[in-house]
PDB file of N, CA and C in Angstrom:
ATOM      1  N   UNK A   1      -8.138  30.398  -4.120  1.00  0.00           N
ATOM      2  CA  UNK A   1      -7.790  29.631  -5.292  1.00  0.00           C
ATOM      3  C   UNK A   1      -6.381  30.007  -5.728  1.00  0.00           C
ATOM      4  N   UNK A   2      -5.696  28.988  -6.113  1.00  0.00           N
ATOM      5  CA  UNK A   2      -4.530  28.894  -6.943  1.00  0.00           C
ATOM      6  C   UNK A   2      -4.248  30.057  -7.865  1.00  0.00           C
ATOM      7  N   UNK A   3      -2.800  30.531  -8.358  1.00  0.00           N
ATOM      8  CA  UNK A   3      -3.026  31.981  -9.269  1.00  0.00           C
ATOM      9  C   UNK A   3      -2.785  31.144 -10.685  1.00  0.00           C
ATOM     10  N   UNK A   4      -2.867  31.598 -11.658  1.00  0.00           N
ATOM     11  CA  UNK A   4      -2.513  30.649 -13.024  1.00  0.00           C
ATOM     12  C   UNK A   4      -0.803  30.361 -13.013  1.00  0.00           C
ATOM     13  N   UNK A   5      -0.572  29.693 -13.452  1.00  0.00           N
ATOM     14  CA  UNK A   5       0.883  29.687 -13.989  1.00  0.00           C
ATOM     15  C   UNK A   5       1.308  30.507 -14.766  1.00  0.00           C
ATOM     16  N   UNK A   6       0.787  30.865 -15.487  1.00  0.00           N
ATOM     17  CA  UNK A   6       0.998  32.163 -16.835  1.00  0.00           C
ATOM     18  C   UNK A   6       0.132  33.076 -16.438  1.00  0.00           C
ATOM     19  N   UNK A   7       0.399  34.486 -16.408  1.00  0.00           N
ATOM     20  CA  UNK A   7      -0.813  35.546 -16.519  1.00  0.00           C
ATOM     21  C   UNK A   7      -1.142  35.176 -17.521  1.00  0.00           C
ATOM     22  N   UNK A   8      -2.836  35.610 -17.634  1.00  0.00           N
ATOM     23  CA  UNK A   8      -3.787  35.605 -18.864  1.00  0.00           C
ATOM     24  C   UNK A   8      -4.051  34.061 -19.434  1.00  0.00           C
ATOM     25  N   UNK A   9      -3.328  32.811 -18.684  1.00  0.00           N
ATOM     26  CA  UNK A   9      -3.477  31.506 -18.765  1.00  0.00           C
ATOM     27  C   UNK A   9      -4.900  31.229 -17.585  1.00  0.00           C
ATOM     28  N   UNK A  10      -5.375  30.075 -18.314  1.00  0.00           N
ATOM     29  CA  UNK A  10      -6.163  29.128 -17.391  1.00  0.00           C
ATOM     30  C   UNK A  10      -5.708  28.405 -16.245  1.00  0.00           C
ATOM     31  N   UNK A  11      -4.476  27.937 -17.064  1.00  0.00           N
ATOM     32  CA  UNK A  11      -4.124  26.688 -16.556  1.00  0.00           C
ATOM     33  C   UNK A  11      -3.616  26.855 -15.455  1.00  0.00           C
ATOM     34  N   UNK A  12      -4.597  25.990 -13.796  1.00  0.00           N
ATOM     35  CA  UNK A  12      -3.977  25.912 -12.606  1.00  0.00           C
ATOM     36  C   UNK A  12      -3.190  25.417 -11.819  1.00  0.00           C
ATOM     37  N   UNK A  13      -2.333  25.337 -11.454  1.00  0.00           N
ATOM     38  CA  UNK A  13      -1.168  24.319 -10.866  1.00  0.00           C
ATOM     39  C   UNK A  13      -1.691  23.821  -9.499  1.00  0.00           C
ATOM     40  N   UNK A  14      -1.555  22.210  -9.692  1.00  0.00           N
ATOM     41  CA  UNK A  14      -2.059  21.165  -8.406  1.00  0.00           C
ATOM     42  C   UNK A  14      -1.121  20.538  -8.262  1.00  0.00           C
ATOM     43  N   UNK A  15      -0.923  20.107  -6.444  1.00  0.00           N
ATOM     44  CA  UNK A  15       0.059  19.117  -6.196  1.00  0.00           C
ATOM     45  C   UNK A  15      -0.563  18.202  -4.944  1.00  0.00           C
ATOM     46  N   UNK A  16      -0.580  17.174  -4.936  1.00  0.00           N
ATOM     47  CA  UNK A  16      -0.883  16.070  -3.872  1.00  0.00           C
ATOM     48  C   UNK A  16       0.061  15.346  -3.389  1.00  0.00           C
ATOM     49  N   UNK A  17      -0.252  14.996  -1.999  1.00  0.00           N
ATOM     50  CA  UNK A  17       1.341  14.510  -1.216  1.00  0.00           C
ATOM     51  C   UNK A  17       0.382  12.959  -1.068  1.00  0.00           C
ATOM     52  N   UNK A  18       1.124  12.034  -1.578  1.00  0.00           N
ATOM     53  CA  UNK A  18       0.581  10.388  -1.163  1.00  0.00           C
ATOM     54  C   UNK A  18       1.046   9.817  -0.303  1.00  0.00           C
ATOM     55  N   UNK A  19       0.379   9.344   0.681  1.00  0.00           N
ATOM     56  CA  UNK A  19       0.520   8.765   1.651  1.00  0.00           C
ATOM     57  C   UNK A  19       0.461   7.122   1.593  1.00  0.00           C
ATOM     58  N   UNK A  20      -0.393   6.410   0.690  1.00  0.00           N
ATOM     59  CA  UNK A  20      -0.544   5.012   0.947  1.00  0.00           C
ATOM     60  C   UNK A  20      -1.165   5.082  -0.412  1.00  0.00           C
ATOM     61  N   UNK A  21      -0.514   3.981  -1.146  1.00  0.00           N
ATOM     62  CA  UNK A  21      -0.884   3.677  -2.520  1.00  0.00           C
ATOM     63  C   UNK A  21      -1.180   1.762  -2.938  1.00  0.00           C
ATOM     64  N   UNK A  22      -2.232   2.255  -3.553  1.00  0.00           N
ATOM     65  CA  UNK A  22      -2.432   0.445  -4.137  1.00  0.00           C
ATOM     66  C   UNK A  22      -3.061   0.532  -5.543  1.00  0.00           C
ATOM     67  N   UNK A  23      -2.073  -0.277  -6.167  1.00  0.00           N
ATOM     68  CA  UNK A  23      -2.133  -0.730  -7.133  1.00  0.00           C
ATOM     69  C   UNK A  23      -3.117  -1.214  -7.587  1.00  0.00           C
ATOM     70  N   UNK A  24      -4.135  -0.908  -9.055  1.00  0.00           N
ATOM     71  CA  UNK A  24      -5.126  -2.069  -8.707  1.00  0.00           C
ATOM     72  C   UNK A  24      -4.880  -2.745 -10.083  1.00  0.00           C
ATOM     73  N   UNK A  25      -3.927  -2.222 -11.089  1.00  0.00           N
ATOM     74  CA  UNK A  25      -4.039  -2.853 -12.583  1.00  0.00           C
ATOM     75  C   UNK A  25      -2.532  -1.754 -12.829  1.00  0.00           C
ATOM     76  N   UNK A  26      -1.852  -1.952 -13.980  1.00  0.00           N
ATOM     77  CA  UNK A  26      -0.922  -1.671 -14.554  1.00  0.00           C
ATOM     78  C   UNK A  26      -1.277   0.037 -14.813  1.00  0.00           C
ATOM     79  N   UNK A  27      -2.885  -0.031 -15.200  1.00  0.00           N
ATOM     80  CA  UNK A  27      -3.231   1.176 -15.638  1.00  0.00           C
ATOM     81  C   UNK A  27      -3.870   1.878 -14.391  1.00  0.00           C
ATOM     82  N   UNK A  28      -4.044   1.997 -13.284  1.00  0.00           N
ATOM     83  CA  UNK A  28      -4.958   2.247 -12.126  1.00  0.00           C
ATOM     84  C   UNK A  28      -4.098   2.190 -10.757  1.00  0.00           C
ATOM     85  N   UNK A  29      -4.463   3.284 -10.124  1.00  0.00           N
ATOM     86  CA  UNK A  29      -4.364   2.940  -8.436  1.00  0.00           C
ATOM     87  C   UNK A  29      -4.981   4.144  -7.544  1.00  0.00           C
ATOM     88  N   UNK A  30      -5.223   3.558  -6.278  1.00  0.00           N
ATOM     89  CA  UNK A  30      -6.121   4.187  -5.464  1.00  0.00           C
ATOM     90  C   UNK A  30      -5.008   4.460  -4.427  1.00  0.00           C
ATOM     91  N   UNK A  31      -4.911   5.937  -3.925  1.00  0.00           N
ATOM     92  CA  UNK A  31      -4.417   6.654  -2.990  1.00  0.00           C
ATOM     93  C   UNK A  31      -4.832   7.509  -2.025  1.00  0.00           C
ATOM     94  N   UNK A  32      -4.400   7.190  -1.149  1.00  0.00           N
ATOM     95  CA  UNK A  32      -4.544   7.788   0.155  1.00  0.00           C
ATOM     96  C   UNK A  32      -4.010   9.157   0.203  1.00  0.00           C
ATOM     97  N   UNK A  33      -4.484  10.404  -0.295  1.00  0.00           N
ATOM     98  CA  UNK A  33      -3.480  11.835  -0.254  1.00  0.00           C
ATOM     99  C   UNK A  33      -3.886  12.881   0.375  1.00  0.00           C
ATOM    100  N   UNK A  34      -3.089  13.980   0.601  1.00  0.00           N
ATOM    101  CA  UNK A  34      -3.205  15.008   1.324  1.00  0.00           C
ATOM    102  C   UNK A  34      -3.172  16.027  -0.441  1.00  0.00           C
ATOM    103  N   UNK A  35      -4.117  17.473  -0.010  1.00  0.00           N
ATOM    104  CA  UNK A  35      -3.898  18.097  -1.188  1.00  0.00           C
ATOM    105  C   UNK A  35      -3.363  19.024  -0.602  1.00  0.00           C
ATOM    106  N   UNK A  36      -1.981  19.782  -1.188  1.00  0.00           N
ATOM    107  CA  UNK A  36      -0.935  20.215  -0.764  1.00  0.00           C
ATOM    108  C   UNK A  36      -1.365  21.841  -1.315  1.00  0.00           C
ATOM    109  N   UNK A  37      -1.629  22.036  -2.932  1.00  0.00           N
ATOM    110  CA  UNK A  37      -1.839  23.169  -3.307  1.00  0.00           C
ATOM    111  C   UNK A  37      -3.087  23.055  -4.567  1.00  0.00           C
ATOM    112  N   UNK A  38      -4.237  23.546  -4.102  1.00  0.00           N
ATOM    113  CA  UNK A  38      -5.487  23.244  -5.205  1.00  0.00           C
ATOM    114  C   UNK A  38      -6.281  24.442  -4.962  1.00  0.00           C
ATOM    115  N   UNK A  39      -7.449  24.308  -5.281  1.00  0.00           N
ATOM    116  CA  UNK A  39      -8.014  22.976  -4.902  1.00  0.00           C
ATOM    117  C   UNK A  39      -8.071  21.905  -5.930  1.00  0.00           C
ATOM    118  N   UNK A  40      -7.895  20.469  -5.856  1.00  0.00           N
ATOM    119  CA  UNK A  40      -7.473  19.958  -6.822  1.00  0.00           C
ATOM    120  C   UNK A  40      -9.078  19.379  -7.072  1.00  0.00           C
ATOM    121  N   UNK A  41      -9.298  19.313  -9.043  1.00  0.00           N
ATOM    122  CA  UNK A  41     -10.517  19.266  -8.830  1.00  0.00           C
ATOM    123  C   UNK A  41     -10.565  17.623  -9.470  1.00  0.00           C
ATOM    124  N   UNK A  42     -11.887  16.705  -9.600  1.00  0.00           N
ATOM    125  CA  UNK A  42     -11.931  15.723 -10.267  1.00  0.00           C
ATOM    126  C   UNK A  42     -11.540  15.738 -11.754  1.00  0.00           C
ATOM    127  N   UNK A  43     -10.723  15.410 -12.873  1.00  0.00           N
ATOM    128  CA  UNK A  43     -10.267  15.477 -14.054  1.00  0.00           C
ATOM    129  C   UNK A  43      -8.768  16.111 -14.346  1.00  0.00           C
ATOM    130  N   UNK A  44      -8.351  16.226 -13.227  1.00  0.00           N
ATOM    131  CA  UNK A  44      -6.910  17.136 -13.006  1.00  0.00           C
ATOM    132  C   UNK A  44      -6.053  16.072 -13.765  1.00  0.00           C
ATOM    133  N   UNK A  45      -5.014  16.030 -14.444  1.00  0.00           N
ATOM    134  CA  UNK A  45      -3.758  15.396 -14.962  1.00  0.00           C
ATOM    135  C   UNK A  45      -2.348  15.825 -14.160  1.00  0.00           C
ATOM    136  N   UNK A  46      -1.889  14.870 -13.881  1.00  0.00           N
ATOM    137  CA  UNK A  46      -0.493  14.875 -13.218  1.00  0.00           C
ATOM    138  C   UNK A  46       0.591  14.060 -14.056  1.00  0.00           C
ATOM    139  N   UNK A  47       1.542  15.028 -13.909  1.00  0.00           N
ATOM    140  CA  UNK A  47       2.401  14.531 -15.293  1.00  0.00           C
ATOM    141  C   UNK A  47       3.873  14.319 -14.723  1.00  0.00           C
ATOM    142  N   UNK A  48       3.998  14.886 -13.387  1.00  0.00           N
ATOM    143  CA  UNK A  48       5.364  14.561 -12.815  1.00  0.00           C
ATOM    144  C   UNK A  48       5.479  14.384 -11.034  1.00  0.00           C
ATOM    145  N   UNK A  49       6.191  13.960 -10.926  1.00  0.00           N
ATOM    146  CA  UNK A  49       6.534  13.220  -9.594  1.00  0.00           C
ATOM    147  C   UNK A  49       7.879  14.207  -8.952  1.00  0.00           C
ATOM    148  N   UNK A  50       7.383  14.829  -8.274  1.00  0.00           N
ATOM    149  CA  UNK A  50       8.517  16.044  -7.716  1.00  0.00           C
ATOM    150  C   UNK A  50       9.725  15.440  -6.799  1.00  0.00           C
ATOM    151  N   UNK A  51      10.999  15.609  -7.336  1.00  0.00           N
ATOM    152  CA  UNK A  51      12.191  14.853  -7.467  1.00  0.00           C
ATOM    153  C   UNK A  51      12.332  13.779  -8.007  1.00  0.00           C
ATOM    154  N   UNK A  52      11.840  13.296  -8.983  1.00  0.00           N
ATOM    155  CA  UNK A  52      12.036  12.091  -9.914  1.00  0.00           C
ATOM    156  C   UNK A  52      11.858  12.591 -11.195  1.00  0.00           C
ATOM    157  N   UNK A  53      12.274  11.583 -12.281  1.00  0.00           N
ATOM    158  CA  UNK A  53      12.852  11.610 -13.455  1.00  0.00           C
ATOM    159  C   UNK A  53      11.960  10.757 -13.606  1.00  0.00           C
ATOM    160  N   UNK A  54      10.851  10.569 -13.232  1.00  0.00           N
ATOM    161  CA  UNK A  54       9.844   9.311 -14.053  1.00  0.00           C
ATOM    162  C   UNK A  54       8.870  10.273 -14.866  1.00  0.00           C
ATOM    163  N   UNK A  55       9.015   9.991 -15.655  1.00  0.00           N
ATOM    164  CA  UNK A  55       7.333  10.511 -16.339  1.00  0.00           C
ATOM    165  C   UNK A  55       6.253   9.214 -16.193  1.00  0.00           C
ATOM    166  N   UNK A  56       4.870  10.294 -16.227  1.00  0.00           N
ATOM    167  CA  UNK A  56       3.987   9.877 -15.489  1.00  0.00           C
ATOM    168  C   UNK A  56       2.408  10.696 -16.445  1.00  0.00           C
ATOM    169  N   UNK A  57       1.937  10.129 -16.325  1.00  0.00           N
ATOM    170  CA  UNK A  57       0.433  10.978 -17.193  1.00  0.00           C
ATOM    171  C   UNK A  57      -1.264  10.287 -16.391  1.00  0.00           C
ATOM    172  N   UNK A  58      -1.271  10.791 -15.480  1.00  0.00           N
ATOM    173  CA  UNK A  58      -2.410  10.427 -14.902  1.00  0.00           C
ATOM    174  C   UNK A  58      -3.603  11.094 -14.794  1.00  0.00           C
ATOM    175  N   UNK A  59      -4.641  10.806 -14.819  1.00  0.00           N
ATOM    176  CA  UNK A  59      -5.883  11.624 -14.337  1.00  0.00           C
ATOM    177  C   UNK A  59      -6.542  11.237 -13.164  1.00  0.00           C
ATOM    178  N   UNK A  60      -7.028  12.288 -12.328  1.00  0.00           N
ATOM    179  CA  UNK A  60      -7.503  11.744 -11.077  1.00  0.00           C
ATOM    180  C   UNK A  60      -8.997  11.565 -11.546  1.00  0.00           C
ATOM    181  N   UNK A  61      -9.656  10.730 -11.702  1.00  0.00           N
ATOM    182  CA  UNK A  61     -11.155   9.590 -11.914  1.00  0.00           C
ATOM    183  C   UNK A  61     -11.746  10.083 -10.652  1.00  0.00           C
ATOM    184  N   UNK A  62     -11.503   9.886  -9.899  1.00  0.00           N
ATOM    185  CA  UNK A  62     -12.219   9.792  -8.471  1.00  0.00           C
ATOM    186  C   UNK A  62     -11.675  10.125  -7.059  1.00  0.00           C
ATOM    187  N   UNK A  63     -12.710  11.363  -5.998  1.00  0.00           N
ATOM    188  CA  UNK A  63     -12.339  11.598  -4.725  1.00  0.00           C
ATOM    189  C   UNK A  63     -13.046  11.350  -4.098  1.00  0.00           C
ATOM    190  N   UNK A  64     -13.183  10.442  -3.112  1.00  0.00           N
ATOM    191  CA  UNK A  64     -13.671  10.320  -1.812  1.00  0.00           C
ATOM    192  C   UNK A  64     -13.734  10.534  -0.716  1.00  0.00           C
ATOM    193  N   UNK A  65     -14.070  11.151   0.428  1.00  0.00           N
ATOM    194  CA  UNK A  65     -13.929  12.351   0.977  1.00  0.00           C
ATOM    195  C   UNK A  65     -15.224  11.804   2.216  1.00  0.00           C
ATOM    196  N   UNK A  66     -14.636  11.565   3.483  1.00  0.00           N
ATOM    197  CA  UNK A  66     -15.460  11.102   4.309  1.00  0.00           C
ATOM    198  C   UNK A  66     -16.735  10.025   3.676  1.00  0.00           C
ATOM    199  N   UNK A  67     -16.146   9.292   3.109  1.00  0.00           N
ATOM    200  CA  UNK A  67     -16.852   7.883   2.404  1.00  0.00           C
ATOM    201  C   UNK A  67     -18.310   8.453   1.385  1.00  0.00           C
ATOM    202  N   UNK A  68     -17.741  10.072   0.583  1.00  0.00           N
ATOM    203  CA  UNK A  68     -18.810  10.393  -0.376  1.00  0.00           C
ATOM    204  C   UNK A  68     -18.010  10.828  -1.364  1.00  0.00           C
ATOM    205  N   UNK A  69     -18.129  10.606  -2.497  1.00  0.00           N
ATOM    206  CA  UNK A  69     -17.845  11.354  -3.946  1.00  0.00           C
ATOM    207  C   UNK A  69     -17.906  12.662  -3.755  1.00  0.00           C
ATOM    208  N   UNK A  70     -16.555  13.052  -3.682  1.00  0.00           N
ATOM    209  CA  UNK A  70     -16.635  14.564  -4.215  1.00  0.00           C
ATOM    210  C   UNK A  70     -16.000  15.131  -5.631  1.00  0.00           C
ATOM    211  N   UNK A  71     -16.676  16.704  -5.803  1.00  0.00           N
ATOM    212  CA  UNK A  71     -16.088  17.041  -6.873  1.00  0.00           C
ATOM    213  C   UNK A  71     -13.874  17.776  -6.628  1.00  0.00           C
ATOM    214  N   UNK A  72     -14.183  18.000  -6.147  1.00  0.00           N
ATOM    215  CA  UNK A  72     -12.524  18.694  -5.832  1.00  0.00           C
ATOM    216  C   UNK A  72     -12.644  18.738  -4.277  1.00  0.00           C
ATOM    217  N   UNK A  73     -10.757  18.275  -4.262  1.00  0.00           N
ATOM    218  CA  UNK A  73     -10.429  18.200  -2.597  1.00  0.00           C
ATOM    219  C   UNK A  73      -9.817  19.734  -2.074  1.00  0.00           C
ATOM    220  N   UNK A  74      -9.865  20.419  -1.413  1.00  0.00           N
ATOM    221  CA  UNK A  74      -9.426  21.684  -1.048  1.00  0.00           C
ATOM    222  C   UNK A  74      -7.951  21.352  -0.149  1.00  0.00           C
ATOM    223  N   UNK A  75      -6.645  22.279  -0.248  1.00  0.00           N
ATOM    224  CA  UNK A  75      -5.835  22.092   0.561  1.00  0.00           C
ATOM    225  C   UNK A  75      -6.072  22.005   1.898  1.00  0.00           C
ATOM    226  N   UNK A  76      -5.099  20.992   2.263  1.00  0.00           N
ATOM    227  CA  UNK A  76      -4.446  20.067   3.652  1.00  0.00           C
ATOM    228  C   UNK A  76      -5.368  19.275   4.021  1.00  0.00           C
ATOM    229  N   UNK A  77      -6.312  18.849   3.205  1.00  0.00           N
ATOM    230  CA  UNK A  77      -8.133  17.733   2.895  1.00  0.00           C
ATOM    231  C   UNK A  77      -6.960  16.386   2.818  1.00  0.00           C
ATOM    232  N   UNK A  78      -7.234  15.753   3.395  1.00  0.00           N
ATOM    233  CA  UNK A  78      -7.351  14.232   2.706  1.00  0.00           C
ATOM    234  C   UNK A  78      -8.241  13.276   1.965  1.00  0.00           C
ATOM    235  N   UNK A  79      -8.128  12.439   1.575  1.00  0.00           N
ATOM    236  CA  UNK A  79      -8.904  11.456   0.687  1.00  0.00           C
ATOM    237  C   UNK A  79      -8.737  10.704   0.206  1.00  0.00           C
ATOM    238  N   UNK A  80      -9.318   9.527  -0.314  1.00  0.00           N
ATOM    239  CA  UNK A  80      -8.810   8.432  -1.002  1.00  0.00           C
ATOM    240  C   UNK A  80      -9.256   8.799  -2.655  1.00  0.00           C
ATOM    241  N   UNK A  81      -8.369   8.802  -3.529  1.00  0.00           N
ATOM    242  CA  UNK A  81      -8.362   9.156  -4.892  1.00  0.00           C
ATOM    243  C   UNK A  81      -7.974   7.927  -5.654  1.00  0.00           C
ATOM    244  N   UNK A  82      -8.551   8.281  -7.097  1.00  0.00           N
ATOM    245  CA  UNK A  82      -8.239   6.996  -8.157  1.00  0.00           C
ATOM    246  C   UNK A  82      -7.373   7.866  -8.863  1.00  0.00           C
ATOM    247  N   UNK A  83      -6.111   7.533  -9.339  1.00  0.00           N
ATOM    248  CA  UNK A  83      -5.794   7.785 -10.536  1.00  0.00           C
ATOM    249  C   UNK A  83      -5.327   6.933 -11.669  1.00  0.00           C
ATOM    250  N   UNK A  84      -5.100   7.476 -12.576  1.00  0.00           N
ATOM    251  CA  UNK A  84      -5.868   6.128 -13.859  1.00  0.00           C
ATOM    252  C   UNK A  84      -4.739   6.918 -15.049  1.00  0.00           C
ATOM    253  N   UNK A  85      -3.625   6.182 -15.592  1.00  0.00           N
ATOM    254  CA  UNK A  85      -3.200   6.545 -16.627  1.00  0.00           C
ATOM    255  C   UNK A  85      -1.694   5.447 -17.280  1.00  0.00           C
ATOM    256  N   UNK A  86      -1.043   5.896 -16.903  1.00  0.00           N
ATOM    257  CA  UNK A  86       0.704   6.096 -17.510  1.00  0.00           C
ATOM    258  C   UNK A  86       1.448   6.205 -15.963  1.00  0.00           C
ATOM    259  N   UNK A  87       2.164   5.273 -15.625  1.00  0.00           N
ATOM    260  CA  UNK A  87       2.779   5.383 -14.861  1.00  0.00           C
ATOM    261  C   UNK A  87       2.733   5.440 -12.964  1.00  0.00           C
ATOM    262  N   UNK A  88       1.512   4.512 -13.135  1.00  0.00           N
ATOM    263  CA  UNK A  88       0.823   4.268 -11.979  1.00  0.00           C
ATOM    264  C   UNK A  88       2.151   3.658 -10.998  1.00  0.00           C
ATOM    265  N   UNK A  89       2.988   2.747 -12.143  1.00  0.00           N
ATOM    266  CA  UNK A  89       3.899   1.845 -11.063  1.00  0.00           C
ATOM    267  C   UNK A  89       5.152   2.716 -10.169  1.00  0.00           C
ATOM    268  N   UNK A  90       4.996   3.910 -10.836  1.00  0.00           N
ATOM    269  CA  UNK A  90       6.045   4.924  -9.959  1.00  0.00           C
ATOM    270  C   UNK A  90       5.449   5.611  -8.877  1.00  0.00           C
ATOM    271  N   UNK A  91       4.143   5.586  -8.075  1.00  0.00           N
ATOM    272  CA  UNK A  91       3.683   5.725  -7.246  1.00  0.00           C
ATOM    273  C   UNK A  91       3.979   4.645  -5.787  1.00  0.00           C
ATOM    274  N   UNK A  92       4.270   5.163  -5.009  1.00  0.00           N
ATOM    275  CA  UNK A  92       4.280   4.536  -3.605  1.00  0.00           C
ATOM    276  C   UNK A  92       4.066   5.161  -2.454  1.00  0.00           C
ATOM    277  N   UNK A  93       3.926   4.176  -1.509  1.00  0.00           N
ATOM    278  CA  UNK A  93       3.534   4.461  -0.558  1.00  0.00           C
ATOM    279  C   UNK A  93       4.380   5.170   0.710  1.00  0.00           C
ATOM    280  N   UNK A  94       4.192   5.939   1.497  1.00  0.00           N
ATOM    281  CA  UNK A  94       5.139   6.685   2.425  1.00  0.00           C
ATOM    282  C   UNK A  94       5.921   5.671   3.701  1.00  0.00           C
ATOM    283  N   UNK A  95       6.603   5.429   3.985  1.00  0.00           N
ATOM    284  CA  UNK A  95       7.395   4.952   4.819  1.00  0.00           C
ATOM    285  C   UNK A  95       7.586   5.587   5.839  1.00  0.00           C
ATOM    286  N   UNK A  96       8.053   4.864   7.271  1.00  0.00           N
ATOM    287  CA  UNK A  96       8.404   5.668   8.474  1.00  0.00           C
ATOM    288  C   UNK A  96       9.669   6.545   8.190  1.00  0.00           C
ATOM    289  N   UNK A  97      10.665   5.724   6.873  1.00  0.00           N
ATOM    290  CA  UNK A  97      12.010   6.544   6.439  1.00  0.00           C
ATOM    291  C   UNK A  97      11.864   7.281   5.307  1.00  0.00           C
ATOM    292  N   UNK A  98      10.321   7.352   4.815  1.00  0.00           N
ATOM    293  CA  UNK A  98      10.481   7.986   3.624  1.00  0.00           C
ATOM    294  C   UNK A  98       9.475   8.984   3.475  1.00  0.00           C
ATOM    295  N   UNK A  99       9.861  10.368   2.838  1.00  0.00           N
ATOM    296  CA  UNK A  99       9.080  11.289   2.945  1.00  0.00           C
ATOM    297  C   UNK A  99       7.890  11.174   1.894  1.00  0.00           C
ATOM    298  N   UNK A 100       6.895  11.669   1.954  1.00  0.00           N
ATOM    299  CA  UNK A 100       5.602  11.406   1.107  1.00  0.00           C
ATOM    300  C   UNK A 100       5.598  11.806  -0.158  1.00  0.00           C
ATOM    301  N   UNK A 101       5.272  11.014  -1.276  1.00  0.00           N
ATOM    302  CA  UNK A 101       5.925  11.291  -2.359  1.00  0.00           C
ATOM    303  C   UNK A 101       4.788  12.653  -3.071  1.00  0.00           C
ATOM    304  N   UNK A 102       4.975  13.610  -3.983  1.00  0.00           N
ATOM    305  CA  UNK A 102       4.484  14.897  -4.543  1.00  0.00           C
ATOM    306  C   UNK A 102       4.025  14.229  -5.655  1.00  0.00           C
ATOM    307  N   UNK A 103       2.863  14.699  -6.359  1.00  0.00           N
ATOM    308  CA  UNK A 103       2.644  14.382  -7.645  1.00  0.00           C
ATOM    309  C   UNK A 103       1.911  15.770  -8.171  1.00  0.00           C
ATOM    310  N   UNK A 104       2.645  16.540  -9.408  1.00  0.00           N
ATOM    311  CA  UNK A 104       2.377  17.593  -9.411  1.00  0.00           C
ATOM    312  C   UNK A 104       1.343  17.533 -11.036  1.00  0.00           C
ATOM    313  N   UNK A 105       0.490  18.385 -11.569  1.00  0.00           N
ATOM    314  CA  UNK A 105      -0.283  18.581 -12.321  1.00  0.00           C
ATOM    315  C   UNK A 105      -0.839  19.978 -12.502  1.00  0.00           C
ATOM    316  N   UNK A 106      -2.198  19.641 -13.303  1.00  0.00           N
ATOM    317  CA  UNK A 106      -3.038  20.677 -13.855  1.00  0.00           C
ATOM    318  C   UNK A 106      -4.511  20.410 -13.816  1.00  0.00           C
ATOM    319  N   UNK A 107      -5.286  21.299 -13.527  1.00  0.00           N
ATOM    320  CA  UNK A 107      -6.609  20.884 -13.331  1.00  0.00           C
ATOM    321  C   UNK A 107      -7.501  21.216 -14.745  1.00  0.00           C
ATOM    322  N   UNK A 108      -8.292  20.416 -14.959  1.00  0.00           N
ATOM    323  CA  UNK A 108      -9.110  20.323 -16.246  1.00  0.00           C
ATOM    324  C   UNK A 108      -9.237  21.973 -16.612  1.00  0.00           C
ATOM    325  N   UNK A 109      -9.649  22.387 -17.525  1.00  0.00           N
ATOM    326  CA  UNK A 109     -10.609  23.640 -18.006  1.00  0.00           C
ATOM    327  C   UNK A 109     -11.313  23.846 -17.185  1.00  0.00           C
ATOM    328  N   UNK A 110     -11.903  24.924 -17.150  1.00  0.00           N
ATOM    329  CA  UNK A 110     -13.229  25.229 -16.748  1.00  0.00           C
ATOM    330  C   UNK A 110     -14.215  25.158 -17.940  1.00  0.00           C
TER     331      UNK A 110
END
């Protein structure tokens, strides 16, 4: 497991690399990701996009994980994820010229 960001803090630092993104509403989209540093669990918030200046406030809703609901994806796991918030439209998809975009966060409480 992840170390806290702060000694004597909770709070765990998550990052997911997206591979293929779709849009499904202004507020919503479903992604195709790799989990880079977690384990990232269901309720995590992602608030920035690593090398961009977009702000962003998402929660991941949902992981799917060999076509079953799971609770948290463990690093270098793939899956198809929902996330659901603020700034869905700055998400995209990876290109043959473009490297896979980071979306960095925090995982719920325990």
């Amino acid at each position: 497991m992840t170390e806290p960001l702060n000694p004597g803090s909770h709070v765990i630092e998550v990052e997911l690399a997206v591979d293929q993104v779709t849009i499904v509403n202004p507020a919503e989209a479903t992604a195709t990701v790799r989990c880079i540093l977690g384990p990232v669990r269901r309720g995590a918030r992602f608030d920035r996009i690593r090398d961009s200046a977009e702000a962003i406030d998402l929660e991941l809703t949902q992981i799917l994980a060999y076509h079953r609901s799971v609770e948290e994806l463990d690093p270098v796991h793939t899956a198809l994820v929902t996330l659901r918030g603020a700034g869905v439209q700055f998400l995209t998809s990876a290109t043959p010229r473009s490297r896979w975009q980071t979306i960095r966060g925090t995982n719920p409480l325990p």
